[in-house]
PDB file of N, CA and C in Angstrom:
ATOM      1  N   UNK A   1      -4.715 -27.691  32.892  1.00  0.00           N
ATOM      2  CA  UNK A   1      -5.909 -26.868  32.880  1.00  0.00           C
ATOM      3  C   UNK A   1      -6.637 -27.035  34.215  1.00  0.00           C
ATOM      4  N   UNK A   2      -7.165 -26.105  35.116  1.00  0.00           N
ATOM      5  CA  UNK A   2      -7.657 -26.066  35.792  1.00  0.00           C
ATOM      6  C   UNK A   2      -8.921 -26.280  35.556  1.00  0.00           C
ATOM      7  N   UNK A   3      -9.834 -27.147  36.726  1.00  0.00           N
ATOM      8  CA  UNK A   3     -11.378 -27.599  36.565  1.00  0.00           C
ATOM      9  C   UNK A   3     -11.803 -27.025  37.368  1.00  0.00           C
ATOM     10  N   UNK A   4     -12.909 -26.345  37.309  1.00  0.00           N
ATOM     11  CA  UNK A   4     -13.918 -24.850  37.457  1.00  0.00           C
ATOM     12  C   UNK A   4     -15.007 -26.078  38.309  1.00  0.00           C
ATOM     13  N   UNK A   5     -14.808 -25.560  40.131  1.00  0.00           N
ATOM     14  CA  UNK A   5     -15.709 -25.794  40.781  1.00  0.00           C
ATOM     15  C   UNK A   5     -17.163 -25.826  40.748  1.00  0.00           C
ATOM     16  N   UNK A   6     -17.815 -26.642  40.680  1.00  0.00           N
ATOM     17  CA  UNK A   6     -18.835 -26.308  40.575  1.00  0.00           C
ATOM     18  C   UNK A   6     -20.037 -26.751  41.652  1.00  0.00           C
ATOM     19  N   UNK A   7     -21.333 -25.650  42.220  1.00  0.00           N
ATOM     20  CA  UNK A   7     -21.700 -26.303  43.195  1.00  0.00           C
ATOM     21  C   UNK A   7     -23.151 -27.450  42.208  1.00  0.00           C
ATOM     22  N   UNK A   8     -23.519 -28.876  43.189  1.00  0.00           N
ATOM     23  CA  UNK A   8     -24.330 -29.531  42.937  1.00  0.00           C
ATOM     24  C   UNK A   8     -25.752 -29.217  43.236  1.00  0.00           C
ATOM     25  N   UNK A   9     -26.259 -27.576  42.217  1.00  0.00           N
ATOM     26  CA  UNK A   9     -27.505 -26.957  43.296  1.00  0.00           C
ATOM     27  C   UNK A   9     -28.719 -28.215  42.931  1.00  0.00           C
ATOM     28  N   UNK A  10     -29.177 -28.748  41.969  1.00  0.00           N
ATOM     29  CA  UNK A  10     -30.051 -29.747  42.830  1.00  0.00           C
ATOM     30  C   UNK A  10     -30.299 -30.719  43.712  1.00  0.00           C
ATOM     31  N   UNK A  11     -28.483 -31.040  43.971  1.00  0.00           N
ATOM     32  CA  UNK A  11     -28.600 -32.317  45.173  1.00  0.00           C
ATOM     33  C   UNK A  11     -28.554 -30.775  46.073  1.00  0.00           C
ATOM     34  N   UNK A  12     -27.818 -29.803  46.324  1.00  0.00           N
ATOM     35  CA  UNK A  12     -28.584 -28.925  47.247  1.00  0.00           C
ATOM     36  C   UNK A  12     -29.615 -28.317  47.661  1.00  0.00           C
ATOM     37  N   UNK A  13     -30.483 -28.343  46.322  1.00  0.00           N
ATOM     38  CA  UNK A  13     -31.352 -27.374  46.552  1.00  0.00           C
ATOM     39  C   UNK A  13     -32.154 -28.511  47.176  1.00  0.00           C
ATOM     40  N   UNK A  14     -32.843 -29.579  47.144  1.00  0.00           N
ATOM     41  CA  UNK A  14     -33.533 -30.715  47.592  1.00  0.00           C
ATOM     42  C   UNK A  14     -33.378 -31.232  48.824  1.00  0.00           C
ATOM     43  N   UNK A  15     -32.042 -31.210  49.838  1.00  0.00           N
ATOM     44  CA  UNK A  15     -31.404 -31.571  51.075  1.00  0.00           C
ATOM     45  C   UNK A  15     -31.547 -30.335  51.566  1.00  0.00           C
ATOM     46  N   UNK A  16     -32.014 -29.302  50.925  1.00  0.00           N
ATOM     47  CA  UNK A  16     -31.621 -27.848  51.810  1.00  0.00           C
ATOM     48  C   UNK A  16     -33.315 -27.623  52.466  1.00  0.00           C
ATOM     49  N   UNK A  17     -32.908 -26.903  53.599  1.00  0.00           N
ATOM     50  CA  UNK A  17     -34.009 -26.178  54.126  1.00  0.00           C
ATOM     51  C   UNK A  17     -34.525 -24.842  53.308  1.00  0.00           C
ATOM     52  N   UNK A  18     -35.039 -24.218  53.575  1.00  0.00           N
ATOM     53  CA  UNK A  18     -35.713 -23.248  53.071  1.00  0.00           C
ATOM     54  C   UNK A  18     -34.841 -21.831  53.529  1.00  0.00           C
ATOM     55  N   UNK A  19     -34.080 -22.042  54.593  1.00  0.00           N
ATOM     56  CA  UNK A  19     -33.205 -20.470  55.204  1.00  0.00           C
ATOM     57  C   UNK A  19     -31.872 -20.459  54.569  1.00  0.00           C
ATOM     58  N   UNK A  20     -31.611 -22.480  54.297  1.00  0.00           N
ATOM     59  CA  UNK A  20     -30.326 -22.254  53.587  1.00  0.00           C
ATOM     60  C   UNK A  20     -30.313 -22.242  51.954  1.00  0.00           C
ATOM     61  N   UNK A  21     -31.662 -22.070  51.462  1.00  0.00           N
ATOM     62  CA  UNK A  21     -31.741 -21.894  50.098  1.00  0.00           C
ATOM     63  C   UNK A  21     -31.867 -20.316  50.083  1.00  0.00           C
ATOM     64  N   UNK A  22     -32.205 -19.573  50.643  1.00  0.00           N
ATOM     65  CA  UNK A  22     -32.660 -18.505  51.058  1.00  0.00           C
ATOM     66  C   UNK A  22     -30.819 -17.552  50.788  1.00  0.00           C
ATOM     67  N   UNK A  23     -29.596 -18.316  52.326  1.00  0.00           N
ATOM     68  CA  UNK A  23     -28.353 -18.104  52.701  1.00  0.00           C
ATOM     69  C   UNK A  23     -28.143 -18.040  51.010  1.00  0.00           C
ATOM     70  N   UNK A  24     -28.444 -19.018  50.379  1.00  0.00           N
ATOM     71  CA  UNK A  24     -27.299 -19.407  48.775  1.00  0.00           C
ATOM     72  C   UNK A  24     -28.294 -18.307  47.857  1.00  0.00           C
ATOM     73  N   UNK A  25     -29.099 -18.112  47.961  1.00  0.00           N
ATOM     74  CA  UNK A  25     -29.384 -16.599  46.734  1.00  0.00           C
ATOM     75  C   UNK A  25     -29.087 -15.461  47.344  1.00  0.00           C
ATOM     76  N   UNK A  26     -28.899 -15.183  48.710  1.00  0.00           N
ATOM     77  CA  UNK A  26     -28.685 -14.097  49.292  1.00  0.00           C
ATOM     78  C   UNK A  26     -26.745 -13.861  48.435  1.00  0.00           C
ATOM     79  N   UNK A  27     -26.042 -15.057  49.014  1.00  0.00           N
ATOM     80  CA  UNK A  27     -24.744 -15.381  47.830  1.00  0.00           C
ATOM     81  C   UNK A  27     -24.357 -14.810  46.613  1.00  0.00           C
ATOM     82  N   UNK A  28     -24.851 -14.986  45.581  1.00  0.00           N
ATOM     83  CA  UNK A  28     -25.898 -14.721  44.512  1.00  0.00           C
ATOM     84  C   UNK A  28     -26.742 -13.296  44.066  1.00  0.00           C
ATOM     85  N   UNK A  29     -26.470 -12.537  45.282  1.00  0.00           N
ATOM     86  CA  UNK A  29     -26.916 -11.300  45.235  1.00  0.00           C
ATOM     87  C   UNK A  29     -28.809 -11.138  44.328  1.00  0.00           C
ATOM     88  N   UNK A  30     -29.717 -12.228  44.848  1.00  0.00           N
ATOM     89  CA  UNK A  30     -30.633 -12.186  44.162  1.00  0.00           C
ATOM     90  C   UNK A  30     -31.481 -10.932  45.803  1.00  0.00           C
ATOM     91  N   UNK A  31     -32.440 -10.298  44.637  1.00  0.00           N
ATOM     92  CA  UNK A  31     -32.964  -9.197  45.979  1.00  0.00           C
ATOM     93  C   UNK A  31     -34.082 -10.007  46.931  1.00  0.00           C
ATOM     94  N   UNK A  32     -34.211  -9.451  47.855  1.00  0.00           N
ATOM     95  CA  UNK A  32     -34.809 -10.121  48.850  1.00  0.00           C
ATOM     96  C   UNK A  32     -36.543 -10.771  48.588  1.00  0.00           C
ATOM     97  N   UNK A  33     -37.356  -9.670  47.862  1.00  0.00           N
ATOM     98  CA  UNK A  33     -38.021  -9.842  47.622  1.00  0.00           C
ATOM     99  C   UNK A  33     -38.404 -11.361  46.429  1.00  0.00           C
ATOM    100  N   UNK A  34     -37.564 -11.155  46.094  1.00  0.00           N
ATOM    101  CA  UNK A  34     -37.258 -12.537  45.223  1.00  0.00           C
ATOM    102  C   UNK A  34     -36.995 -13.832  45.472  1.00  0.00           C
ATOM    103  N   UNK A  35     -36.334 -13.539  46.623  1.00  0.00           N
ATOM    104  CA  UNK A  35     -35.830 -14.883  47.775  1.00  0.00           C
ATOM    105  C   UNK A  35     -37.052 -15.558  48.506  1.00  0.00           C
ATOM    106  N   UNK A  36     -37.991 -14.778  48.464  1.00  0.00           N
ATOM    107  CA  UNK A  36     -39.251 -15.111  49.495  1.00  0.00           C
ATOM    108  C   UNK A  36     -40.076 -16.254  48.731  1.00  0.00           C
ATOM    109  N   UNK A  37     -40.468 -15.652  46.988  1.00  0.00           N
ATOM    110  CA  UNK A  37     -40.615 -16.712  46.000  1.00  0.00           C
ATOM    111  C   UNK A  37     -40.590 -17.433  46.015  1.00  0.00           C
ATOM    112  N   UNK A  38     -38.500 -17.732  45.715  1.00  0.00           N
ATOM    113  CA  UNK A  38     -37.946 -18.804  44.909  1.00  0.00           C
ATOM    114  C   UNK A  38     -37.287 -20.041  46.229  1.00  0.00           C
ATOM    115  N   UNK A  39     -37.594 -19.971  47.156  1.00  0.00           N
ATOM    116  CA  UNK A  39     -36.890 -20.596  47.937  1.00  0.00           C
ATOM    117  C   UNK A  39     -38.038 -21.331  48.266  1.00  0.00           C
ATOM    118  N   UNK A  40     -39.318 -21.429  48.217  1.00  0.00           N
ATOM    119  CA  UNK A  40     -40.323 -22.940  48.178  1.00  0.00           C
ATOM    120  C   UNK A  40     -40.446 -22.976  46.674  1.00  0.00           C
ATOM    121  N   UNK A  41     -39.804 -22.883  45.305  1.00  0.00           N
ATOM    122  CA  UNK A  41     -40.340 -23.924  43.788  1.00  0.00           C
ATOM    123  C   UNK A  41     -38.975 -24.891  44.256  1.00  0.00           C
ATOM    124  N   UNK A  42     -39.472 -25.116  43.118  1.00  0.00           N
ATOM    125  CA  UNK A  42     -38.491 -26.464  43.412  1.00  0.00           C
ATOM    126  C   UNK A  42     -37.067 -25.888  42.246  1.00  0.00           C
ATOM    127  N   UNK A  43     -36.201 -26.782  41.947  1.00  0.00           N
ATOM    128  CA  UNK A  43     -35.009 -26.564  41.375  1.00  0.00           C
ATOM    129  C   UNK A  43     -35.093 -25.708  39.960  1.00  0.00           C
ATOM    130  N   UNK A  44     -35.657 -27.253  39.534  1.00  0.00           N
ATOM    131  CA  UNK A  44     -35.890 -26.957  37.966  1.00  0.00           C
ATOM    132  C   UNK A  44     -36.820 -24.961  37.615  1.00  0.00           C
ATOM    133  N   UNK A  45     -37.547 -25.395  38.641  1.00  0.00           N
ATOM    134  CA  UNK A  45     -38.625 -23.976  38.500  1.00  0.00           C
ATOM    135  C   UNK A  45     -38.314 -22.677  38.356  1.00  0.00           C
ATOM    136  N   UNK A  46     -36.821 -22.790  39.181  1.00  0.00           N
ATOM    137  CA  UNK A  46     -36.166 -21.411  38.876  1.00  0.00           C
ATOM    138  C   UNK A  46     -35.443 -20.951  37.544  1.00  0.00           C
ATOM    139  N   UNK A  47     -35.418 -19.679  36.848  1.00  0.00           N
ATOM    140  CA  UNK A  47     -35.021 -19.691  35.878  1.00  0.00           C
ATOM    141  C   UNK A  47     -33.272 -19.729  35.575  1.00  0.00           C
ATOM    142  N   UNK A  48     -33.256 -20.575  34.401  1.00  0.00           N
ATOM    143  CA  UNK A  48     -31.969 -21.118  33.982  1.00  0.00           C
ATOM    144  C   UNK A  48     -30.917 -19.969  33.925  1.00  0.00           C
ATOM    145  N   UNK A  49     -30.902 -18.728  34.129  1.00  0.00           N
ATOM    146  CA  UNK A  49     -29.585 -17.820  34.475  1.00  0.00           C
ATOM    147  C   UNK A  49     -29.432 -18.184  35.565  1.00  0.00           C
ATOM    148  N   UNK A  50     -30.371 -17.765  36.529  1.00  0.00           N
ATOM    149  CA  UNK A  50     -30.058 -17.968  38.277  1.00  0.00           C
ATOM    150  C   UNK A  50     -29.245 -19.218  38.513  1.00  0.00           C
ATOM    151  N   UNK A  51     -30.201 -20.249  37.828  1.00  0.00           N
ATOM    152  CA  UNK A  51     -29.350 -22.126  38.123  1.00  0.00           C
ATOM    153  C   UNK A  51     -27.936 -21.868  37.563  1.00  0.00           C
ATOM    154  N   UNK A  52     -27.542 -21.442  36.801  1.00  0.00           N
ATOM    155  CA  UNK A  52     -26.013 -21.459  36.183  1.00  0.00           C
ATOM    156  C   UNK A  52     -25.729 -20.360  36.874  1.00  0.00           C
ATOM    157  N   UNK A  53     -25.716 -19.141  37.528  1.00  0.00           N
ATOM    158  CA  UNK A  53     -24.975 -18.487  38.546  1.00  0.00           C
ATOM    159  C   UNK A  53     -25.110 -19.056  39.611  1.00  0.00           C
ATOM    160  N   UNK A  54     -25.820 -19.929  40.300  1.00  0.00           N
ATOM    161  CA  UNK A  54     -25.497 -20.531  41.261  1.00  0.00           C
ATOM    162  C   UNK A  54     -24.438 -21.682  41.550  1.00  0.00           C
ATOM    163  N   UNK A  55     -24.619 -22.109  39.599  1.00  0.00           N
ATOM    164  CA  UNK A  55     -23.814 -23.686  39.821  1.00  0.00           C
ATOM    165  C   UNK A  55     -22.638 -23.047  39.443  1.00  0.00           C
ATOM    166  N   UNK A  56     -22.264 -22.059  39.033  1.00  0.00           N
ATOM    167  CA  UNK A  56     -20.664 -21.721  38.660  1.00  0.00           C
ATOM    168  C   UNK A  56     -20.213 -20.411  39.751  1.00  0.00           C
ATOM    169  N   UNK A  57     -20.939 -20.329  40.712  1.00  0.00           N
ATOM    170  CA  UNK A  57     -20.596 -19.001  41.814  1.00  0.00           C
ATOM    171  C   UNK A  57     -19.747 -19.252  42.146  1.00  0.00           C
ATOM    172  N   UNK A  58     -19.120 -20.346  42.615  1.00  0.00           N
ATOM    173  CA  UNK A  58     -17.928 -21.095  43.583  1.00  0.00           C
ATOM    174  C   UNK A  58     -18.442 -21.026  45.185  1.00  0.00           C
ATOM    175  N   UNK A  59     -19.311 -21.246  45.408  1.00  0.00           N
ATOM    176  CA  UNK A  59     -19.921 -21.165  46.336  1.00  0.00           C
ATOM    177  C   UNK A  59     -19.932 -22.638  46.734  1.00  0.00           C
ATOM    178  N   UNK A  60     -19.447 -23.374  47.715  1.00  0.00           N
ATOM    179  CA  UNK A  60     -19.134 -24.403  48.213  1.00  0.00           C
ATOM    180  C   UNK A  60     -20.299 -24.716  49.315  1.00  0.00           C
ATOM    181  N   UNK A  61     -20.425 -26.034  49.441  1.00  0.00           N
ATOM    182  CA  UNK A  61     -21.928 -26.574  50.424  1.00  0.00           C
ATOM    183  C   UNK A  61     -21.401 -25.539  52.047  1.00  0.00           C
ATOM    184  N   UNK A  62     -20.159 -26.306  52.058  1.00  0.00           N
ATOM    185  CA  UNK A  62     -19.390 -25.396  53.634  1.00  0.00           C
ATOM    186  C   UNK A  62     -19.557 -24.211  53.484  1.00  0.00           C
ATOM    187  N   UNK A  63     -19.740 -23.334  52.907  1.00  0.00           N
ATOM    188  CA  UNK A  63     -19.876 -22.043  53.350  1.00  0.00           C
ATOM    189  C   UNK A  63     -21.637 -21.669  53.337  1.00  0.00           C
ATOM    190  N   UNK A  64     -22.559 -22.563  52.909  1.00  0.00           N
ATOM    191  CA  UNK A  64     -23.836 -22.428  53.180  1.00  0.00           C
ATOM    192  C   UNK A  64     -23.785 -22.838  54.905  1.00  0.00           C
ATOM    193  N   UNK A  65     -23.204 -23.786  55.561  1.00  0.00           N
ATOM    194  CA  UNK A  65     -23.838 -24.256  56.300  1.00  0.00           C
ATOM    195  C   UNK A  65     -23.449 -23.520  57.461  1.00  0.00           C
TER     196      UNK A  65
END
């Protein structure tokens, strides 16, 4: 059985700057206006669909950076 990548968005979201939290919802296809928001709350703050499309996107730290 294959094990389903997953990214670590609160050790990311916490080490990340604000352009590369910004880069990972842009990912994510969240709209821009939305990005402006959610990229200063903190992890938890965002709502729990977004956190589970982020943590199962396959979106790897290397391709944020």
């Amino acid at each position: 059985m294959v094990k389903i990548e997953t990214l670590d968005g609160d050790g990311f979201w916490k080490n990340a700057y604000a352009h590369q939290r910004g880069n990972l919802l842009k990912k994510v296809n969240v709209p821009e206006d939305q990005i402006i928001e959610l990229v200063n709350k903190k992890y938890m703050e965002i709502p729990a669909a977004l956190r589970y499309e982020i943590e199962t996107s396959g979106i790897n730290k290397k391709d944020l950076q």
